[in-house]
Each structure stands twice: as structure tokens, then as C-alpha cells.
C-alpha atoms as a PDB file:
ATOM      1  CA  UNK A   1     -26.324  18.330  50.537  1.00  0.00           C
ATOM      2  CA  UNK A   2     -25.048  21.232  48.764  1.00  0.00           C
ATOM      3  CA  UNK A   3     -27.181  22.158  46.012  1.00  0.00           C
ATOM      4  CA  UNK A   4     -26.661  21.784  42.258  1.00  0.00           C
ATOM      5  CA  UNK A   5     -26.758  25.749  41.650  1.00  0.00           C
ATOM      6  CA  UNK A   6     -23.647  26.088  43.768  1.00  0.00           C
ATOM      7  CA  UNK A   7     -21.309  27.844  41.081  1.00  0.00           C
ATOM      8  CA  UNK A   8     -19.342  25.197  39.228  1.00  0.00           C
ATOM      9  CA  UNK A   9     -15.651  24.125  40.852  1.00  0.00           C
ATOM     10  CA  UNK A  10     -13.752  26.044  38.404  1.00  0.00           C
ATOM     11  CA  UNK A  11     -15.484  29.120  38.783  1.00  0.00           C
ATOM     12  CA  UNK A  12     -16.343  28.951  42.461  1.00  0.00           C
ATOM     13  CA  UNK A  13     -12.779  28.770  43.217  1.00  0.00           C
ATOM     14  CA  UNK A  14     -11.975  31.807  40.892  1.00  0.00           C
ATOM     15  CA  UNK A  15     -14.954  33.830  43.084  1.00  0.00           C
ATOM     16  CA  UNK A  16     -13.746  32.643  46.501  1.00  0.00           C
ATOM     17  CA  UNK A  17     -10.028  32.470  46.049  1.00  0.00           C
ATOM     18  CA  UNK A  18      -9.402  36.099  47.061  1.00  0.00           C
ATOM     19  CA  UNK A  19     -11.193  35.875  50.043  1.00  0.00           C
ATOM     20  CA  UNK A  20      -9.345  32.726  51.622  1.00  0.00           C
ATOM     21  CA  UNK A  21      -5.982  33.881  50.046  1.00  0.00           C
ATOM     22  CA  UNK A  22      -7.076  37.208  52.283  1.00  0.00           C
ATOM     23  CA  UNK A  23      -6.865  34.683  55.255  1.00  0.00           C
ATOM     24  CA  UNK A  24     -10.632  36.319  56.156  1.00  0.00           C
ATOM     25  CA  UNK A  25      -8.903  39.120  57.913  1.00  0.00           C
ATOM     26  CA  UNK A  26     -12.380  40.315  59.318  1.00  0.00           C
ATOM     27  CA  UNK A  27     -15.097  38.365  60.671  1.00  0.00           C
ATOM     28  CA  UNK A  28     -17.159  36.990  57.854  1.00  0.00           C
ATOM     29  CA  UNK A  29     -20.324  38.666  59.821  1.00  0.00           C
ATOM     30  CA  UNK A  30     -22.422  35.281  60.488  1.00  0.00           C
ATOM     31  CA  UNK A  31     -25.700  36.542  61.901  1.00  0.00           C
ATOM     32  CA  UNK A  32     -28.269  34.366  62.638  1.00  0.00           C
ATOM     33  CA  UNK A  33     -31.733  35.535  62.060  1.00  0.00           C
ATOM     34  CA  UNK A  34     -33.761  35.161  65.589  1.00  0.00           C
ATOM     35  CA  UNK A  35     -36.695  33.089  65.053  1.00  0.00           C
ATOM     36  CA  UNK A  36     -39.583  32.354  67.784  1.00  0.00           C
ATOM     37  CA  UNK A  37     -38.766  28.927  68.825  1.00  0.00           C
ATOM     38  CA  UNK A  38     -41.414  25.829  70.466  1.00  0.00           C
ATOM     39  CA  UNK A  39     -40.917  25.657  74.243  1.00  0.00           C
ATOM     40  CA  UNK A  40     -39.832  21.652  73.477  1.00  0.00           C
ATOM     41  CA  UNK A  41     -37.308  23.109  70.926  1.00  0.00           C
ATOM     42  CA  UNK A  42     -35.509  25.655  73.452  1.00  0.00           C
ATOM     43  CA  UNK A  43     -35.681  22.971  75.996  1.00  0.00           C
ATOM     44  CA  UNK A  44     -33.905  20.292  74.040  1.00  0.00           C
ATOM     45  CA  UNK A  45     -31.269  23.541  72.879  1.00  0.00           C
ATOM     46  CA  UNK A  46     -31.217  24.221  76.306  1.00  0.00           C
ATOM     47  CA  UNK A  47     -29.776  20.989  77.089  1.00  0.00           C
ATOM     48  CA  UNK A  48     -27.881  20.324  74.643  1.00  0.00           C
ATOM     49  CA  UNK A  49     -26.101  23.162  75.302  1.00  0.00           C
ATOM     50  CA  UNK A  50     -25.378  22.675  78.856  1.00  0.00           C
ATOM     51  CA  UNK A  51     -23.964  19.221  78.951  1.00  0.00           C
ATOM     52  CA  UNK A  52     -20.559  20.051  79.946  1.00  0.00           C
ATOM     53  CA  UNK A  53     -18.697  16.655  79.221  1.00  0.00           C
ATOM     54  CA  UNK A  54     -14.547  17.187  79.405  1.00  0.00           C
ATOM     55  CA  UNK A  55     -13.880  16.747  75.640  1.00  0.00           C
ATOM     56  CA  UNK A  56     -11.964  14.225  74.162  1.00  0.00           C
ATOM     57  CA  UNK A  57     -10.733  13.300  70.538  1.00  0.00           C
ATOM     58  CA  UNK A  58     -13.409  11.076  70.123  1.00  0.00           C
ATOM     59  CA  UNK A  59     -12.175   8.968  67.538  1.00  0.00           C
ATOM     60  CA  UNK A  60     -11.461   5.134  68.757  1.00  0.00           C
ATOM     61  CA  UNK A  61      -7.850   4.493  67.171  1.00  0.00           C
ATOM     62  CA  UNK A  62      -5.105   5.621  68.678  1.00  0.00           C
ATOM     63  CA  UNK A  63      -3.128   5.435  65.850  1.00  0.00           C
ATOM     64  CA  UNK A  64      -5.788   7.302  63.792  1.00  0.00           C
ATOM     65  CA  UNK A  65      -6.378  10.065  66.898  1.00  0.00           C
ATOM     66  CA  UNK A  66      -2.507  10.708  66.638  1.00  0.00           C
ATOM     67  CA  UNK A  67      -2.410  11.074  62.783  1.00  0.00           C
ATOM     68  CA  UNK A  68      -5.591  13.571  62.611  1.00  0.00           C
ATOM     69  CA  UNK A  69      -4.097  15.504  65.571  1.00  0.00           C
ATOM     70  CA  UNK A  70      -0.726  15.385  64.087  1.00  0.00           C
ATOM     71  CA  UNK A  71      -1.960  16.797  60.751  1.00  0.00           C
ATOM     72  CA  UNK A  72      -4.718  19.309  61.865  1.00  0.00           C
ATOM     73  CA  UNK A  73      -2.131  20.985  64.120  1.00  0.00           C
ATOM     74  CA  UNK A  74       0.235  21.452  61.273  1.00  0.00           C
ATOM     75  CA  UNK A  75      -1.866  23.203  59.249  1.00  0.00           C
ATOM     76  CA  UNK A  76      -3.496  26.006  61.834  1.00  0.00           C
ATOM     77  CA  UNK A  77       0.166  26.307  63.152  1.00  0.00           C
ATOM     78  CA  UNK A  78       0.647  29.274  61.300  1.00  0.00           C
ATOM     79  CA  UNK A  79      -2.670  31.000  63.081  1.00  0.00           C
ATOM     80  CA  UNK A  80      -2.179  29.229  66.245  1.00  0.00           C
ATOM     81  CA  UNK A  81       1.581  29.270  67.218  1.00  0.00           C
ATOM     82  CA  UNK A  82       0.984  27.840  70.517  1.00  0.00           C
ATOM     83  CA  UNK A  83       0.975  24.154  70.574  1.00  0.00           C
ATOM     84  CA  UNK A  84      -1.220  23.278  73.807  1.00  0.00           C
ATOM     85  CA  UNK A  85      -3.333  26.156  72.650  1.00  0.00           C
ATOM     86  CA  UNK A  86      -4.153  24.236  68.919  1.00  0.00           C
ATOM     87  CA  UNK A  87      -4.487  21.168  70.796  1.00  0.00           C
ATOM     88  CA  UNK A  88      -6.934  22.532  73.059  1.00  0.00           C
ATOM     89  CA  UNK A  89      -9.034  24.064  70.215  1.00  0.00           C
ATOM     90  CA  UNK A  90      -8.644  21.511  67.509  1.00  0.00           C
ATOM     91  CA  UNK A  91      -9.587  18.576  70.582  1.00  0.00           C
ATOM     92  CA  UNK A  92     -12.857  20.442  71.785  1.00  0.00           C
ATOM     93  CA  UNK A  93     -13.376  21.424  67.660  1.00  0.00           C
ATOM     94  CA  UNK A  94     -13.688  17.645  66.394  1.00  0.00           C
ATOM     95  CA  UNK A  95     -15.670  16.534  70.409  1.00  0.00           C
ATOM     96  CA  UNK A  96     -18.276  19.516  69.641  1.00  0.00           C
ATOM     97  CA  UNK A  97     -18.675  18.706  66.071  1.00  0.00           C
ATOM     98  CA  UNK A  98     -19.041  14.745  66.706  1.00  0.00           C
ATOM     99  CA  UNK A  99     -21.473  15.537  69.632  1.00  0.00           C
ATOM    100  CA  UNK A 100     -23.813  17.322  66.961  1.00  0.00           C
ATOM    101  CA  UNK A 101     -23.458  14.827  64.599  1.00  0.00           C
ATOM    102  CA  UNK A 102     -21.361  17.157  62.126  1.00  0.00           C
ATOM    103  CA  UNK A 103     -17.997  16.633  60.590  1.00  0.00           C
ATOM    104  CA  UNK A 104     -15.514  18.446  62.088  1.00  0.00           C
ATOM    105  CA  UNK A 105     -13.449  18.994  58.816  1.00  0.00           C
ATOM    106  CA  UNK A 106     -16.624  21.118  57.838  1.00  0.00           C
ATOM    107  CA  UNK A 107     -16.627  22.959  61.384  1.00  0.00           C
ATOM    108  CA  UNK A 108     -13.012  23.695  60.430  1.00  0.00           C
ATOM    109  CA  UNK A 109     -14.193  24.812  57.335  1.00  0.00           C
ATOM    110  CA  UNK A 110     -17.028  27.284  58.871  1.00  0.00           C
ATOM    111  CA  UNK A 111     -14.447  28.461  61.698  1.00  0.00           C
ATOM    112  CA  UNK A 112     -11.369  29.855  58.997  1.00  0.00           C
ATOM    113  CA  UNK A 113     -14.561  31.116  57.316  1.00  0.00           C
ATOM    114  CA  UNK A 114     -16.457  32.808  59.993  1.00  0.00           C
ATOM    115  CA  UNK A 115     -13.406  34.062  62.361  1.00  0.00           C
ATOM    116  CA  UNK A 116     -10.229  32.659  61.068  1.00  0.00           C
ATOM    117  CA  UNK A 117      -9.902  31.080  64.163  1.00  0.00           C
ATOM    118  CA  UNK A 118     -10.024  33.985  66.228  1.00  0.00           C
ATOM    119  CA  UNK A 119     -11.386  34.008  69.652  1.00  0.00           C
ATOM    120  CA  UNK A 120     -12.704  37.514  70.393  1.00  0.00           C
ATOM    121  CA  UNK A 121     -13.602  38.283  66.251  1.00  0.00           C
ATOM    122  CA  UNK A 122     -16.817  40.314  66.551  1.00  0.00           C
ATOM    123  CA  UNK A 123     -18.650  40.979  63.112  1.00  0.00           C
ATOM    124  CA  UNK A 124     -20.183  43.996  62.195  1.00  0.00           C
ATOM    125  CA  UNK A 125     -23.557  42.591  62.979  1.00  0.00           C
ATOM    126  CA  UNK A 126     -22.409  41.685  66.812  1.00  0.00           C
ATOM    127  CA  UNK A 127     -21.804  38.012  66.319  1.00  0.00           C
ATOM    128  CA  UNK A 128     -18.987  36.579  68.448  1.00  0.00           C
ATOM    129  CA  UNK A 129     -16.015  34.235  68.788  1.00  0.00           C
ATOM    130  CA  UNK A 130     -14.900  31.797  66.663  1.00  0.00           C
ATOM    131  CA  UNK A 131     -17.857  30.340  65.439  1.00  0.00           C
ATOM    132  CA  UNK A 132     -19.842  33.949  65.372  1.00  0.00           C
ATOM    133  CA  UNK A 133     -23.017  33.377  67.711  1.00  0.00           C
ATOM    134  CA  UNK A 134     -25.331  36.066  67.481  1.00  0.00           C
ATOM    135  CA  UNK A 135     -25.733  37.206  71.074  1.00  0.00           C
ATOM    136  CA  UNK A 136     -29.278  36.075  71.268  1.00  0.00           C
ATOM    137  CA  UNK A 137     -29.179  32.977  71.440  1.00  0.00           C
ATOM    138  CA  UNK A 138     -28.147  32.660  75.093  1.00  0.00           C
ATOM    139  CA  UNK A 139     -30.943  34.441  76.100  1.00  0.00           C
ATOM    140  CA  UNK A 140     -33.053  32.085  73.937  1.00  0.00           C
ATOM    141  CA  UNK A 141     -31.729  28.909  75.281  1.00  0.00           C
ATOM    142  CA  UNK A 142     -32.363  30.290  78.896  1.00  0.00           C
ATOM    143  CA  UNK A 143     -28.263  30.586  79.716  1.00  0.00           C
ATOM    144  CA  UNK A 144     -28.402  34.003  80.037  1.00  0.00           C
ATOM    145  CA  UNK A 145     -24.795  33.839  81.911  1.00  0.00           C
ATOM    146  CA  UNK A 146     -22.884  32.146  79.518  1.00  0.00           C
ATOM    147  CA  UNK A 147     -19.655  33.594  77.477  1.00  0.00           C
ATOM    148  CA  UNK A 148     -19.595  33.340  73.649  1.00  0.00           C
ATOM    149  CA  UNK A 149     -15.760  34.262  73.765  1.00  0.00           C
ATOM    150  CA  UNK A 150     -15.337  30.889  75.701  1.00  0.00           C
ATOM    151  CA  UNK A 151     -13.857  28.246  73.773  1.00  0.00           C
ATOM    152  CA  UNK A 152     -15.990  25.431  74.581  1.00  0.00           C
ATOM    153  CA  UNK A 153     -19.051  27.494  74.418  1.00  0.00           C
ATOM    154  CA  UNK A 154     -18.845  29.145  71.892  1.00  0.00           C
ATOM    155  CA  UNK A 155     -18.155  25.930  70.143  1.00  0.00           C
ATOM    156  CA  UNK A 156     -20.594  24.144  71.805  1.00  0.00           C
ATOM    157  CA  UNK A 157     -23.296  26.780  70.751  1.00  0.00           C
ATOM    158  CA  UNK A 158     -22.100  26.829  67.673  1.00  0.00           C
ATOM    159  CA  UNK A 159     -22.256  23.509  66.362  1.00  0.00           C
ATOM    160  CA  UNK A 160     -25.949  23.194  68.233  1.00  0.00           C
ATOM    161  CA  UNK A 161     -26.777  26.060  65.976  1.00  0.00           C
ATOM    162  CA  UNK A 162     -26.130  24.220  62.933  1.00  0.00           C
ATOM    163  CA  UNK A 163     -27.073  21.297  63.796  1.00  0.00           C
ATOM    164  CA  UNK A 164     -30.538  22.789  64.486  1.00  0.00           C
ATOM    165  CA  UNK A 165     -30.566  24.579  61.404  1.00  0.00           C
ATOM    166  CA  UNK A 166     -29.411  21.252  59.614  1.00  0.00           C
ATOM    167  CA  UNK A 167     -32.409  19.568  61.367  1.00  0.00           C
ATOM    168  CA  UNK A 168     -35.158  22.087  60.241  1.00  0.00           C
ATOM    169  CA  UNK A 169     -33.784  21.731  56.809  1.00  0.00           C
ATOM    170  CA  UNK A 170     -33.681  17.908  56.830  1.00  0.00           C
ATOM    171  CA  UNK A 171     -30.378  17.600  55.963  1.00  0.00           C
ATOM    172  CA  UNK A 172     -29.574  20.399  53.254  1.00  0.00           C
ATOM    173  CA  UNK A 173     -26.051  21.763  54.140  1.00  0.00           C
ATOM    174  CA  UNK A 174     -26.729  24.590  51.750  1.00  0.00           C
ATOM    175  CA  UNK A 175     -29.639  25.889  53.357  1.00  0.00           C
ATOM    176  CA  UNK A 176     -28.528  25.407  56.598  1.00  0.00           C
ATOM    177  CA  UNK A 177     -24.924  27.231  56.238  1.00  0.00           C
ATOM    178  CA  UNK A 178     -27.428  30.082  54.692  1.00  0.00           C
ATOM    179  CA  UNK A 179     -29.488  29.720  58.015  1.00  0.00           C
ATOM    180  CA  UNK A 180     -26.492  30.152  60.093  1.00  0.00           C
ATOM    181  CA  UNK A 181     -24.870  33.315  58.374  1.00  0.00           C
ATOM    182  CA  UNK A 182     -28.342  35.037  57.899  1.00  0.00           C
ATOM    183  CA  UNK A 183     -28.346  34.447  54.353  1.00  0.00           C
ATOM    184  CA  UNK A 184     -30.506  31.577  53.264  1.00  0.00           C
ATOM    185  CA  UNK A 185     -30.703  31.354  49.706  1.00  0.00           C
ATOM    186  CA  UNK A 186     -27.885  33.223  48.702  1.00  0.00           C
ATOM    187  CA  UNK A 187     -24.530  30.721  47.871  1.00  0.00           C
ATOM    188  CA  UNK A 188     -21.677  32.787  48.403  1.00  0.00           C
ATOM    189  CA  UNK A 189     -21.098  31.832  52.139  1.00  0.00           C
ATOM    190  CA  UNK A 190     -22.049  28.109  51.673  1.00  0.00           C
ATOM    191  CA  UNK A 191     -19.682  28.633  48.864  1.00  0.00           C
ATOM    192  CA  UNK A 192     -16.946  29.984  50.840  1.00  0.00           C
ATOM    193  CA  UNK A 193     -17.698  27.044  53.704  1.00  0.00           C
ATOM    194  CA  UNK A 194     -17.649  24.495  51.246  1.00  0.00           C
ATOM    195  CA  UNK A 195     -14.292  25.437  49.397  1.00  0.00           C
ATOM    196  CA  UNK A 196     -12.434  26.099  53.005  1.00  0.00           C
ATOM    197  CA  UNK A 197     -13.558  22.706  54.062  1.00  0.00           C
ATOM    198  CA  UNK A 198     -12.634  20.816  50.535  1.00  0.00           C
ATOM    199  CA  UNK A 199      -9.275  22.977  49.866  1.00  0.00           C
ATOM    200  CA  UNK A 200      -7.722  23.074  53.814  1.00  0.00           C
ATOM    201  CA  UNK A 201      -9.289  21.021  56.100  1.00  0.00           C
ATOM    202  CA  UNK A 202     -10.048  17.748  54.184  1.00  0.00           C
ATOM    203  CA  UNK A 203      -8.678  14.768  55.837  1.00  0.00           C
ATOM    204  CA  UNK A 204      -8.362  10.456  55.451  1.00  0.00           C
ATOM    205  CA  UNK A 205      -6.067   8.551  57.833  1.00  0.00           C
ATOM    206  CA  UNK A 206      -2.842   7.176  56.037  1.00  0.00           C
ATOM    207  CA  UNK A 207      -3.345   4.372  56.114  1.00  0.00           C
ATOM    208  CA  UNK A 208      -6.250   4.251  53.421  1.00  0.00           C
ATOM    209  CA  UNK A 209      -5.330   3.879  49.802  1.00  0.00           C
ATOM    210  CA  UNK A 210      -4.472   6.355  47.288  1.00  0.00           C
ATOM    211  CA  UNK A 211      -7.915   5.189  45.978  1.00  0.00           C
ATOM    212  CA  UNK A 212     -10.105   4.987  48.584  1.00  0.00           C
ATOM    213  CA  UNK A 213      -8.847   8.796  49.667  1.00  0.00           C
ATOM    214  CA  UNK A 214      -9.476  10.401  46.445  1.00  0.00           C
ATOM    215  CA  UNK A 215     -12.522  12.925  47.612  1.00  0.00           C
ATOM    216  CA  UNK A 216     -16.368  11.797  46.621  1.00  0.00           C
ATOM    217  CA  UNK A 217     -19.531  14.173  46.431  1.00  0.00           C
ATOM    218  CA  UNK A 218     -19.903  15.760  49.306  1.00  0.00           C
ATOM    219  CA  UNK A 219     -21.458  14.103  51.798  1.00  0.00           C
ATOM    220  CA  UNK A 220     -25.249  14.438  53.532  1.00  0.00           C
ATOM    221  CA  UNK A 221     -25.259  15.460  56.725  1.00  0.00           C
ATOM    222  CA  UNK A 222     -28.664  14.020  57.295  1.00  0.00           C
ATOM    223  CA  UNK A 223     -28.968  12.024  60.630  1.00  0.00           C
END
């Protein structure tokens, strides 16, 4: 969970608001810190990276799959014009985030953050695609011919990332999100992750109350 010295609402959206109103024109610059890894941890990376299911929107009601589709579409219509394209992204988006056990309204949240949703961004420090995955990772997962511009992969590396991260922290978002852009400890990227995910990409099906959809704490991603 995000931690309590996260800047207070008011003033976090004051320090972040310029950025997102920016649309994140460049690539936010995630870079990953390499880190020597346990032959049992690059193996289980290894294949959870190369499990190359067709995606699906894997959410059970229809009615529900429709709605989320519906609504996720219409707001990255204005950075995606093409509909199959969105469709595409936004289906293999919420598959690769549910595969890692993340949420994919947060994985929205990281991808306007990191690339605003732009296939080929490349930050400063070399990291690539939409999700910005630092180049050395497919050497240390052993995939040394994979494509970090690809859609599914980069998404699918992407999300393993995290989740990793997530699982070394036990749980803590904050240090995690700092794992993933290279700086852990610091809250002005989990910052900017946090109010992208709360502010665009926050989502409950219609058919919930008024109630029951007004937003909680932020949720644990703890397994």
C-alpha cells in the first residue's frame, strides 16, 4: 500500500497536475535498476514471461466485459483514434495485468504515466515501449530475441516486472512503483502513478450503487 508520507491529496494534485495536464509528452524515463537475480528467480521470470496465451478480457460477465470495454475505450480515444487498435491494447492491458495479479486500472495508470500510451516512447535512460522496460531484462530472463516495442511483450514484461518488484516488497505499491522507475524511496513517480490511476482510469460497473462506488483507500496489492 501506498505509504502515509505520500504528499497529502490536496497538495499532491497541485505537484502532479502539470505533468498529466502536459499529457506526459516525453517518456517519464522508468529505468529499472539491474539487480543479480537467483537462478530459481530468472527461471520462474523466464516463464512467466513466455507463456503466450491469446488474451482475453478476462472478466466473467458479459455485461460487465462490455461496460469496462465500452468505457476504457472512450477515454484513451483521444490518444488512440483507432478503434480495433484501443481494443487490442486495452484487451491484452487488463489479460496482462490480471495474469500478474495487478489491477489493470493501476497498469493504466503506470502506462499514461510511463509512455502515454505510446508504443515506440524510448526514455532518456533507454527504456522502451509502453510500459518502459529497461533493455536488460530480456537478456536476464534468457529471451534474448524478444521485442520490447511489441505490444504483448512489452506488456507482458512489464507487468512481470512489477509484479516481481511487488513480491520482493511484500506487497508495498510504493516501494515497488519506486523499484520499477529506478527510484525507490523517492514519491514523486508513485505519486504521479497513483493520481493517473485515481483521477483517469478508476472504474466500478454500473450497475453498483452510488454508494458502494464511492472510491475507498487504496487497495493492497498483496497476493
Amino acid at each position: 500500500m501506498l505509504r502515509a508520507l505520500l504528499l497529502p491529496p490536496r497538495l499532491r494534485r497541485f505537484a502532479v497536475a502539470a505533468v498529466l495536464a502536459a499529457g506526459c509528452s516525453a517518456a517519464w524515463g522508468g529505468a529499472q535498476q539491474y539487480e543479480p537475480l537467483a537462478a530459481s528467480v530468472r527461471a520462474a521470470l523466464h516463464a512467466a514471461v513466455s507463456d503466450a496465451r491469446a488474451p482475453e478480457l478476462p472478466i466473467a460477465d458479459a455485461g460487465e466485459r462490455a461496460q469496462w470495454l465500452a468505457e476504457m475505450s472512450r477515454r484513451l480515444q483521444k490518444r488512440i483514434p483507432d478503434a480495433d487498435y484501443r481494443t487490442e491494447l486495452l484487451t491484452s492491458i487488463h489479460y496482462e495485468a490480471t495474469r500478474a495479479g495487478l489491477d489493470p486500472q493501476l497498469v493504466l495508470g503506470l502506462v499514461q504515466v510511463e509512455s502515454n500510451f505510446r508504443k515506440y516512447a524510448i526514455s532518456t535512460a533507454g527504456a522502451r515501449g509502453f510500459m518502459q522496460v529497461m533493455p536488460f531484462w530480456i537478456q536476464v530472463i534468457g529471451r534474448p530475441d524478444d521485442n520490447l516495442f511489441h505490444l504483448r511483450t512489452n506488456l507482458r514484461y512489464g507487468c512481470t516486472i512489477l509484479r516481481h518488484y511487488l513480491d520482493i516488497e511484500r506487497g508495498d505499491l510504493y516501494r515497488a512503483l519506486g523499484r520499477y522507475n529506478g527510484s525507490l524511496g523517492k514519491p514523486e513517480y508513485p505519486n504521479l502513478v497513483r493520481t493517473a490511476w485515481e483521477r483517469d482510469w478508476s472504474w466500478k460497473p454500473a450497475r453498483l450503487t452510488t454508494a458502494a462506488a464511492e472510491p475507498g483507500p487504496l487497495p493492497s496489492l498483496s497476493r
